[in-house]
Protein backbone atom coordinates (compact mmCIF):
# COMPACT_ATOMS: atom_id res chain seq x y z
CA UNK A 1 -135.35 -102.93 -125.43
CA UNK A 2 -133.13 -102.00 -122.96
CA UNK A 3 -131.00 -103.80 -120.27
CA UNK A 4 -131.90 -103.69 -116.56
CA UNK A 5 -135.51 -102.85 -117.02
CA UNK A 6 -138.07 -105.13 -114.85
CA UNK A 7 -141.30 -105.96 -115.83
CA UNK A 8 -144.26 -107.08 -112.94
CA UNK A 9 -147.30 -108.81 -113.46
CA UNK A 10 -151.18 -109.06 -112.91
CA UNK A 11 -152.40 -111.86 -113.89
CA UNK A 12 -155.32 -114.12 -111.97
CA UNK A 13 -154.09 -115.47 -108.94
CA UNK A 14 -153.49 -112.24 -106.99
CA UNK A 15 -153.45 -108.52 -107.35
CA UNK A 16 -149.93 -108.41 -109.38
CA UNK A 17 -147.70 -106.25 -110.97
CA UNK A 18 -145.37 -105.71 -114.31
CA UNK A 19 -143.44 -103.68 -116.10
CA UNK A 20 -142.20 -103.63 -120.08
CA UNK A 21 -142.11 -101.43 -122.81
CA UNK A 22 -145.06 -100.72 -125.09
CA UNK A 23 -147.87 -98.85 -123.72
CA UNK A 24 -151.35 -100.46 -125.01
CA UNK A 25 -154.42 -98.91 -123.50
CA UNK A 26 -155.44 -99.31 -119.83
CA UNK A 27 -159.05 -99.54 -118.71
CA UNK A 28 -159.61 -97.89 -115.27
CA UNK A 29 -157.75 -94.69 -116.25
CA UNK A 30 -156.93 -94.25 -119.86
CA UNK A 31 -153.01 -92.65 -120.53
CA UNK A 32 -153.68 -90.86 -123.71
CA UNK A 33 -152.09 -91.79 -126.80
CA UNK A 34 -147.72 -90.40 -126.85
CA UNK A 35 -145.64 -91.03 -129.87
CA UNK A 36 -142.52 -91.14 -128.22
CA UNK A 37 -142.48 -91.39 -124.23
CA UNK A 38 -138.91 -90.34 -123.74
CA UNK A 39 -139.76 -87.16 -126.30
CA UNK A 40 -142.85 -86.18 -124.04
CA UNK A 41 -140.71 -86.19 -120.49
CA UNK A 42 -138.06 -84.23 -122.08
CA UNK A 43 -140.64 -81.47 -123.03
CA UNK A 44 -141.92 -81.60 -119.44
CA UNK A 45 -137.47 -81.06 -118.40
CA UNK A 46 -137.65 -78.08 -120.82
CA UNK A 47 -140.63 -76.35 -119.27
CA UNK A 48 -139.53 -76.97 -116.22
CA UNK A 49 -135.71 -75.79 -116.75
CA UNK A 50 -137.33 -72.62 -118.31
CA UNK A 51 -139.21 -71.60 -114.86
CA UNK A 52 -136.32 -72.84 -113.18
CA UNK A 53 -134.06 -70.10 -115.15
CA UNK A 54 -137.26 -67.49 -114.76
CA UNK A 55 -137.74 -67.77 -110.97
CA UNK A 56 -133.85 -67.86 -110.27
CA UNK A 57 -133.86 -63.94 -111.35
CA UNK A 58 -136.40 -63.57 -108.68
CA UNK A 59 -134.72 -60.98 -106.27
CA UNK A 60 -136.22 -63.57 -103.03
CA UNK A 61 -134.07 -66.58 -104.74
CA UNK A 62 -130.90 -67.33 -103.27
CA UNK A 63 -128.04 -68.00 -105.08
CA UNK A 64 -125.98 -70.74 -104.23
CA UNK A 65 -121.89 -70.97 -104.32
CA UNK A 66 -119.91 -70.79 -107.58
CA UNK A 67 -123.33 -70.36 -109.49
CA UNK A 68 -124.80 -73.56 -108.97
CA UNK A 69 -129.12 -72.90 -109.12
CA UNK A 70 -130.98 -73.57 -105.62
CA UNK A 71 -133.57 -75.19 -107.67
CA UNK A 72 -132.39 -77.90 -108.95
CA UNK A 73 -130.37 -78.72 -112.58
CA UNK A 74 -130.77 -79.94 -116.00
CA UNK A 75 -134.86 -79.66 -115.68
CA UNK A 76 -135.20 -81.18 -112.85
CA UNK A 77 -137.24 -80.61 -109.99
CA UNK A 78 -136.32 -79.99 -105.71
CA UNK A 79 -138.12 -78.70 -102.70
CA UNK A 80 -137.04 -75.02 -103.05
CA UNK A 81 -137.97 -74.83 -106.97
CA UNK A 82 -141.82 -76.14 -105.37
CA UNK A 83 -141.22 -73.42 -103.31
CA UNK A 84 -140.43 -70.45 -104.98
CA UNK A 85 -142.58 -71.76 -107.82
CA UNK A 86 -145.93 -70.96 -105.85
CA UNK A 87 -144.47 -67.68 -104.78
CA UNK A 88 -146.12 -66.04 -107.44
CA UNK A 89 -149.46 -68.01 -107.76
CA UNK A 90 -150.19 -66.66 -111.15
CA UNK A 91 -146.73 -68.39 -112.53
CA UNK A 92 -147.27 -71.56 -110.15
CA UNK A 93 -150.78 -72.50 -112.08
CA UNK A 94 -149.04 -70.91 -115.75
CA UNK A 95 -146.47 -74.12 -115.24
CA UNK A 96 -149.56 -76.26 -113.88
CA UNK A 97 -151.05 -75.52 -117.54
CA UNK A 98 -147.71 -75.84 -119.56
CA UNK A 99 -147.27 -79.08 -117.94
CA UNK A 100 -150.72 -80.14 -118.62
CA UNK A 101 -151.33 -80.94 -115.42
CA UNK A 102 -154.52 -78.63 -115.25
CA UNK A 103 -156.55 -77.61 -118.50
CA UNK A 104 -155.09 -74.68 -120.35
CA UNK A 105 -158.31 -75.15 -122.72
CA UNK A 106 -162.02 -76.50 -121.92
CA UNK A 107 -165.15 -76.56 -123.96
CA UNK A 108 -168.65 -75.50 -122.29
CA UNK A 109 -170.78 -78.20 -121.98
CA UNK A 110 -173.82 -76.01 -122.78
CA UNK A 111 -172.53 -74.53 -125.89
CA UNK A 112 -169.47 -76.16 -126.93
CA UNK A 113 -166.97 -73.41 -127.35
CA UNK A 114 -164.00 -72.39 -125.51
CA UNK A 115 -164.71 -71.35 -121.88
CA UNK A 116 -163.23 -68.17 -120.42
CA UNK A 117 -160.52 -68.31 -117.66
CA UNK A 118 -161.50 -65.70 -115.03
CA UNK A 119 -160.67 -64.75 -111.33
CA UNK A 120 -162.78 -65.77 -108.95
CA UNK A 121 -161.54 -64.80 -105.43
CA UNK A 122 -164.13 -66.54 -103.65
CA UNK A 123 -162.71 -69.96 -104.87
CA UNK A 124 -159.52 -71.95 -102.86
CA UNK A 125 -157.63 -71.38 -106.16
CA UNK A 126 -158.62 -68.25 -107.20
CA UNK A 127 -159.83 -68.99 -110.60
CA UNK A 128 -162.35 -70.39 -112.09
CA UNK A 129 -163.68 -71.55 -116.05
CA UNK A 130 -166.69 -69.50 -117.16
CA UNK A 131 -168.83 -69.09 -120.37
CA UNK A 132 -171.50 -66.17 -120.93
CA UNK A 133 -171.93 -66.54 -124.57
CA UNK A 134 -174.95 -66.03 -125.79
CA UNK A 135 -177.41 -69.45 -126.59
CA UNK A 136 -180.50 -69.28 -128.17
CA UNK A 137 -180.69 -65.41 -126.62
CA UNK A 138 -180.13 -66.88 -123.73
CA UNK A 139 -176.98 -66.01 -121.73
CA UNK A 140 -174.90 -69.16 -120.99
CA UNK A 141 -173.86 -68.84 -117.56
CA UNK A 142 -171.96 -72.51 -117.19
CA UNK A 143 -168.95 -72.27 -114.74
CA UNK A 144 -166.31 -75.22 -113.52
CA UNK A 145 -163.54 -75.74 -111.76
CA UNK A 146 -160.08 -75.37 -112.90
CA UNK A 147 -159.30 -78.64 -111.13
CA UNK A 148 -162.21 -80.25 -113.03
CA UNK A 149 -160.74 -83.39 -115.04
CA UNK A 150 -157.37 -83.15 -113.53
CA UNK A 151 -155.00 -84.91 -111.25
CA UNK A 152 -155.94 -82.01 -108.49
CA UNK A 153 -159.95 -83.08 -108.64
CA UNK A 154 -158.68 -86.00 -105.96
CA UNK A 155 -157.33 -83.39 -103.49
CA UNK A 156 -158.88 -80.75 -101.47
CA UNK A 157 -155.52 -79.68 -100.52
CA UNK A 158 -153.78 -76.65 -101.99
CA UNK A 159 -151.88 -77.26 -105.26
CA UNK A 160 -148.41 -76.40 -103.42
CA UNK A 161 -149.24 -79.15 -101.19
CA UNK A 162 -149.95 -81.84 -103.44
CA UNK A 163 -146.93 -81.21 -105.50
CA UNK A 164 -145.29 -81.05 -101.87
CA UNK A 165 -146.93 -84.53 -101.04
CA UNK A 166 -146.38 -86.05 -104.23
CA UNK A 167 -142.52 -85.26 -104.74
CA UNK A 168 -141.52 -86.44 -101.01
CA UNK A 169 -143.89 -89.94 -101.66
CA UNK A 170 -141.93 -90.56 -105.69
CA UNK A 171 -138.72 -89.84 -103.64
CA UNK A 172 -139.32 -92.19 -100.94
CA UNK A 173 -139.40 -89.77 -98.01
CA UNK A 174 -140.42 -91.62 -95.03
CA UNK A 175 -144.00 -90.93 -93.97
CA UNK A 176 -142.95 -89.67 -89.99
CA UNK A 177 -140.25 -87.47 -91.60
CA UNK A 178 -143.40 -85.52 -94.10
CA UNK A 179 -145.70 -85.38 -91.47
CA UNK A 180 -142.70 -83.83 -89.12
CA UNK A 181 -142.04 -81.33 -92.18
CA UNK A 182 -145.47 -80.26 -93.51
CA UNK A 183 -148.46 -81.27 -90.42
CA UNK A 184 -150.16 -83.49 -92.83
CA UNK A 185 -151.73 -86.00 -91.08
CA UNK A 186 -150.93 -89.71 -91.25
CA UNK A 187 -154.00 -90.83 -93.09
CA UNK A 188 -153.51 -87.95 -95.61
CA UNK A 189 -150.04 -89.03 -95.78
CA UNK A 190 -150.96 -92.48 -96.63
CA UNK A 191 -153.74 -92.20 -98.86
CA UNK A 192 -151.96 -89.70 -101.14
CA UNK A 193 -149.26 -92.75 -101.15
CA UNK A 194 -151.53 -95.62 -102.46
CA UNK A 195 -152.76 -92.98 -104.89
CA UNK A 196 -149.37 -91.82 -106.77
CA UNK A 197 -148.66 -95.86 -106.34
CA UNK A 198 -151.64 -96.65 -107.96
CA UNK A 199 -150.87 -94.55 -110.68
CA UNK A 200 -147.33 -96.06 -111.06
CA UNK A 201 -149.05 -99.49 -110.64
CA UNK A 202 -151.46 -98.14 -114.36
CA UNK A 203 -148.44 -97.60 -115.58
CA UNK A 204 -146.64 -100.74 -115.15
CA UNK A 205 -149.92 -102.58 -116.04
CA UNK A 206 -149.88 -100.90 -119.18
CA UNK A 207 -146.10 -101.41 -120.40
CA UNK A 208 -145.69 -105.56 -119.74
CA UNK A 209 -144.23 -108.33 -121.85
CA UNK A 210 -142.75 -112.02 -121.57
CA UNK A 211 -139.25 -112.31 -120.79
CA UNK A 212 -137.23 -115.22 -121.96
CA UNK A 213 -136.59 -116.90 -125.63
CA UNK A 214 -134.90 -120.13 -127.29
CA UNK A 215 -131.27 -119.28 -126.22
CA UNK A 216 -132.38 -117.46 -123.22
CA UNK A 217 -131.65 -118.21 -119.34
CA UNK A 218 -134.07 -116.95 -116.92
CA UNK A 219 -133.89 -117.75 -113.43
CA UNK A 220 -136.68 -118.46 -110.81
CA UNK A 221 -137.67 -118.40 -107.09
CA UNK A 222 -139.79 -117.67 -104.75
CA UNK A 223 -138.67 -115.84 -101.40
CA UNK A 224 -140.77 -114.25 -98.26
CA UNK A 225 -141.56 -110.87 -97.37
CA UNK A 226 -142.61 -108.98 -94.45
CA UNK A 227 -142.00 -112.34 -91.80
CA UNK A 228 -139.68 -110.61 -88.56
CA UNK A 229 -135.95 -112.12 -88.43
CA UNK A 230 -134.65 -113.11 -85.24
CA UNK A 231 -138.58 -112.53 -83.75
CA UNK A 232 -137.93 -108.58 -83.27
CA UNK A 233 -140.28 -105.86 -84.41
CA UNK A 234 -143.99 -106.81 -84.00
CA UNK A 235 -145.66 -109.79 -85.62
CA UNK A 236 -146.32 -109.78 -89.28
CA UNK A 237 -148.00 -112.08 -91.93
CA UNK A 238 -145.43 -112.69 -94.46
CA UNK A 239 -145.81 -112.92 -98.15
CA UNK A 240 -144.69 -115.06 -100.34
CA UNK A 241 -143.42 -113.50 -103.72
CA UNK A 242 -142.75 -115.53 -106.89
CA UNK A 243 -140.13 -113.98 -109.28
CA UNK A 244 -137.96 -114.37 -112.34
CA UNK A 245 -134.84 -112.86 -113.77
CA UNK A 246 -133.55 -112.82 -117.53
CA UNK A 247 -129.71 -112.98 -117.27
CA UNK A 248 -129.22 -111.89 -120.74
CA UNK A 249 -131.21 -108.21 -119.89
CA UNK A 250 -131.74 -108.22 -116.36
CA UNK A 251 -135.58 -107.67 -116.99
CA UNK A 252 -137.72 -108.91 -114.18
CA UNK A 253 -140.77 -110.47 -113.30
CA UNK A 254 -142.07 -110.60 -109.67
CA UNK A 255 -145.66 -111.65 -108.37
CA UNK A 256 -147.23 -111.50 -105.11
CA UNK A 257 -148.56 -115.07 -104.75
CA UNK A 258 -151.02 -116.67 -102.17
CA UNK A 259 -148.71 -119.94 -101.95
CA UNK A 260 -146.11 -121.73 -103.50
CA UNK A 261 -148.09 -124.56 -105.19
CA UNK A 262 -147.37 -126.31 -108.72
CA UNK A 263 -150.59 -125.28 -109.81
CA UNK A 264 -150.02 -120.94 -108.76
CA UNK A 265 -146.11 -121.10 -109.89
CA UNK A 266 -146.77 -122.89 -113.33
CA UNK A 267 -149.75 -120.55 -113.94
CA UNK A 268 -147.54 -117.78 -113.59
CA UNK A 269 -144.66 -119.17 -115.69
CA UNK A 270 -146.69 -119.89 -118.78
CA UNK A 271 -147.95 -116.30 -118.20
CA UNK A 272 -144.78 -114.59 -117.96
CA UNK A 273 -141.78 -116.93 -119.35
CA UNK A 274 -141.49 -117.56 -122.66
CA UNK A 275 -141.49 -121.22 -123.76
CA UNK A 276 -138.17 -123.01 -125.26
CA UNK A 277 -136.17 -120.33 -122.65
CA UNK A 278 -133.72 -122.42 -120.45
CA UNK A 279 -135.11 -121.75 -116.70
CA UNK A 280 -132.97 -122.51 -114.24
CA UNK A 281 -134.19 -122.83 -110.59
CA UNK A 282 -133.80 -124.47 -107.01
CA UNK A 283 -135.05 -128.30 -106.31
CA UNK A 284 -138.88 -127.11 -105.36
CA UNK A 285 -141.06 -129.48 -106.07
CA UNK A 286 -143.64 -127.40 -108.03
CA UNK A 287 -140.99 -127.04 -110.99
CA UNK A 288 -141.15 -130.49 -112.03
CA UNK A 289 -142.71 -130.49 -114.83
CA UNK A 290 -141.31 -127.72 -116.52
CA UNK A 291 -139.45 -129.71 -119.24
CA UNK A 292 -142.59 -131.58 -119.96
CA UNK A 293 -143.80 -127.55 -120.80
CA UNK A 294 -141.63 -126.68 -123.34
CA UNK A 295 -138.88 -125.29 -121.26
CA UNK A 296 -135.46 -126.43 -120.76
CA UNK A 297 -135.30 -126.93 -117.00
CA UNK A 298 -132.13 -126.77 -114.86
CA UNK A 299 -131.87 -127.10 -111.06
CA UNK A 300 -129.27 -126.59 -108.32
CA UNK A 301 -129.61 -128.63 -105.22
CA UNK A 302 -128.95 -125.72 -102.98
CA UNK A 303 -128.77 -128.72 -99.78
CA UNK A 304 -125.59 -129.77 -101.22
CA UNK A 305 -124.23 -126.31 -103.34
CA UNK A 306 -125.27 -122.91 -104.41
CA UNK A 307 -123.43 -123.71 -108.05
CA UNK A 308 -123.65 -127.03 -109.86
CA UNK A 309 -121.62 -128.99 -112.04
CA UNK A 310 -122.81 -127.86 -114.73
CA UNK A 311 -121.83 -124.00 -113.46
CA UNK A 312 -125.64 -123.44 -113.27
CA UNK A 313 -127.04 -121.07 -110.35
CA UNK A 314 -129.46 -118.76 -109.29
CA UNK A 315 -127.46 -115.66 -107.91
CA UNK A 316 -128.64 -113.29 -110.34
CA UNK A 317 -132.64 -113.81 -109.13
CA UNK A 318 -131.19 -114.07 -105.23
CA UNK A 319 -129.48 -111.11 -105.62
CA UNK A 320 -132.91 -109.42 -106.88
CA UNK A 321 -134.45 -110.53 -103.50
CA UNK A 322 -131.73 -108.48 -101.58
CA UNK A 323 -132.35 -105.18 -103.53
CA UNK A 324 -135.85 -105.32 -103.24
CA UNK A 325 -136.12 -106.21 -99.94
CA UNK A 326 -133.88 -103.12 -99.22
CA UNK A 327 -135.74 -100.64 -101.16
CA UNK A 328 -139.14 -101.64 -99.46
CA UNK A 329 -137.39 -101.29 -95.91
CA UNK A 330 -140.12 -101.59 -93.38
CA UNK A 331 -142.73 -104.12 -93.21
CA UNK A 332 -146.15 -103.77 -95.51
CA UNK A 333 -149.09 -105.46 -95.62
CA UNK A 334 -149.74 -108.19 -97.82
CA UNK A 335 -152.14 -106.29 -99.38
CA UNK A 336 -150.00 -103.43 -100.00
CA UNK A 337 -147.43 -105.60 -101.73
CA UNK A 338 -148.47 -104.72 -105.06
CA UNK A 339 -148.64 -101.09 -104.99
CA UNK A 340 -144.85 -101.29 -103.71
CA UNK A 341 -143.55 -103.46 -105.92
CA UNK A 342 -145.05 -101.29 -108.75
CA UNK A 343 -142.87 -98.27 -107.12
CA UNK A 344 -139.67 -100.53 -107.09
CA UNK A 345 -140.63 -101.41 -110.86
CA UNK A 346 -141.42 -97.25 -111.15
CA UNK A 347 -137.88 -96.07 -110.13
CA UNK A 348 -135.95 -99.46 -111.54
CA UNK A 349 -137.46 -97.93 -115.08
CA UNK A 350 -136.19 -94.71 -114.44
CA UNK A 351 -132.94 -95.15 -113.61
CA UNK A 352 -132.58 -97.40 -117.18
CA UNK A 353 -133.70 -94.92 -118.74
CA UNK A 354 -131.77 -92.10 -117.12
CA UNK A 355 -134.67 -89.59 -116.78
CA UNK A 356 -135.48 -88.42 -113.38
CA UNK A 357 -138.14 -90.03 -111.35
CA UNK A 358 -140.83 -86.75 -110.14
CA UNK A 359 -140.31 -85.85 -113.87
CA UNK A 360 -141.46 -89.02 -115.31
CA UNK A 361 -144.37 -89.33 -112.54
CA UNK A 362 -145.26 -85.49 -113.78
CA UNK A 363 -145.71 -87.38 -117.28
CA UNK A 364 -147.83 -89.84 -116.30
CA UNK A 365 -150.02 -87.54 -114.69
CA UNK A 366 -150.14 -85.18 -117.43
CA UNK A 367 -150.79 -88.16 -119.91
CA UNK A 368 -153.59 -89.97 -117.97
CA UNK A 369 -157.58 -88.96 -118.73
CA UNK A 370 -158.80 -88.08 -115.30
CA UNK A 371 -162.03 -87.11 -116.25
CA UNK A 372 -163.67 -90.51 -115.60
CA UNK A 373 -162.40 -91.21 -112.03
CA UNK A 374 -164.23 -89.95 -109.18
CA UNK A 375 -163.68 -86.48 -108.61
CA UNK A 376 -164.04 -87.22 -104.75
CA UNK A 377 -161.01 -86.72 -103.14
CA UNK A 378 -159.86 -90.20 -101.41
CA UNK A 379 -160.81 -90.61 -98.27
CA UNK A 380 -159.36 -88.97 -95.25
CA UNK A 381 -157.00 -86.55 -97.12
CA UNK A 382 -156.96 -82.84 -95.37
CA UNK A 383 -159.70 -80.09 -96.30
């Protein structure tokens, strides 16, 4: 287990988020089944450092001072590698396939072998899957998409674009600053955002544990989002957000809650703390009986100090608030809180685990059966 990752939560009491380390199942969208998720990203680095090496002897590719590559290092994706990539549309949708992020093999539904990859100009893509085997002496004449049961099904824009789209939203881009760069409108812009979040959000659902044992400290509080300070920027409804912080790791817990009652807090510490851990929080009422529920319960009167007698405190879960708060920036609604938080959790996972974060998202994609959602795109995203 490793230090520094968080873990978010959904439990009952509101849409909710977490993050841990094994990776069971999920129902709406199923991630199929990886032996060993750090293995899997590193194949995706290697395919991806290989183009980057192939399209860098491109005669259009600059070459940047002292050797360095203009499209990025160590397997590792930028803008100009997305660029050049698609130059050449036949090696843009090769590295869709190696990737797995399209099919590189489908079955006909009519006759069950392998279907035939052919051109088809009059398609947005330019390909298509075909069969014309011969059933019952009957030609088989079943054709599909080569989007069919992929990421791309959701999105009527061009596969450039989505990759465009879905590298600036990973990397936080502000939304004004892609709809400056690329003319996609704002709706297409956000929609594409609650989808990539939604698919960090499976992710996190699907990788969760307790934090906290006998001999462990984990600290707790509760702290409001999205409320203006000082009464500038236009009125919002603030959230409250209930959250908890193992010292000993630095793994985290943080839930979107309707209020701050004994009865929502406690639900949410029996679901996510385990019991005998030493928890030490503030002088809220709603913690009071958390020695009579197995947990060793310390408080700080923060009226009187921020550090007890005892040297207890809750810095470490305060300081949480303050880099959370940063990296969601502008104001969201409370609805949106979980989708964000599920980012936060996203990247915070990354970074422990030193891959890079379009990379890992690349994985995910590649991993997750698509073939049950609806192959509609989501609503308002550019034709």
């Amino acid at each position: 287990m490793q230090h520094g990752v968080p873990s978010l939560s959904p439990h009952t009491l509101h849409p909710q988020v977490h993050t841990a380390y094994s990776l069971p199942p999920v129902t709406c969208r199923i991630l199929r089944g990886v032996q060993c998720y750090s293995e899997m990203v590193e194949h995706i680095q290697q395919i991806i450092a290989q183009y980057q090496q192939r399209i860098a002897e491109k005669p259009y590719v600059p070459i940047r001072s002292y050797g360095h590559s203009a499209l990025g290092i160590n397997g590792n994706v930028n803008r100009a590698f997305l660029t050049f990539l698609f130059s050449d549309k036949d090696v843009g949708i090769q590295f869709l396939k190696d990737v797995s992020l399209i099919h590189s093999k489908v079955p006909c539904n009519t006759c069950g072998r392998e279907m035939k990859w052919c051109a088809d100009p009059t398609t947005k893509d330019g390909f298509r899957w075909q069969c014309r085997r011969k059933v019952a002496e009957a030609k088989c004449s079943q054709s599909q998409g080569i989007r069919h049961g992929s990421w791309f099904q959701q999105s009527n824009l061009t596969f450039q674009e989505v990759l465009y789209l879905t590298y600036d939203i990973v990397c936080r881009v502000p939304a004004h600053q892609i709809q400056r760069e690329y003319a996609f409108s704002s709706k297409t812009i956000a929609d594409w955002g609650m989808f990539c979040r939604e698919t960090m959000l499976v992710y996190v659902e699907g990788c969760s544990e307790k934090i906290g044992f006998p001999n462990k400290t984990v600290e707790i509080d509760e702290s409001m989002f999205g409320r203006r300070k000082y009464n500038r920027g236009h009125p919002v409804k603030g959230q409250w957000v209930f959250g908890g912080v193992e010292r000993e790791s630095g793994r985290t817990f943080l839930v979107p809650v309707p209020n701050r009652t004994a009865d929502t807090l406690m639900t949410i510490i029996d679901a996510w703390i385990e019991p005998g851990t030493t928890v030490i929080s503030d002088c809220w009422a709603a913690y009071r009986d958390l020695a009579a529920q197995g947990y060793t319960h310390r408080t700080v009167n923060h009226t009187i100090s921020f550090v007890n007698e005892e040297g207890d405190h809750t810095n470490t879960i305060e300081s949480k608030w303050g880099h959370v708060k940063a990296y969601l920036k502008s104001y969201k609604r409370p609805d949106d809180y979980v989708y964000h938080f599920a980012h936060y959790m996203f990247a915070a996972k990354c970074k422990a685990e030193g891959v890079d974060e379009f990379t890992k998202f690349l994985h995910l994609v590649a991993s997750t059966d698509w073939s049950s959602c609806d192959p509609d795109p989501p609503t308002g995203l550019d034709t």
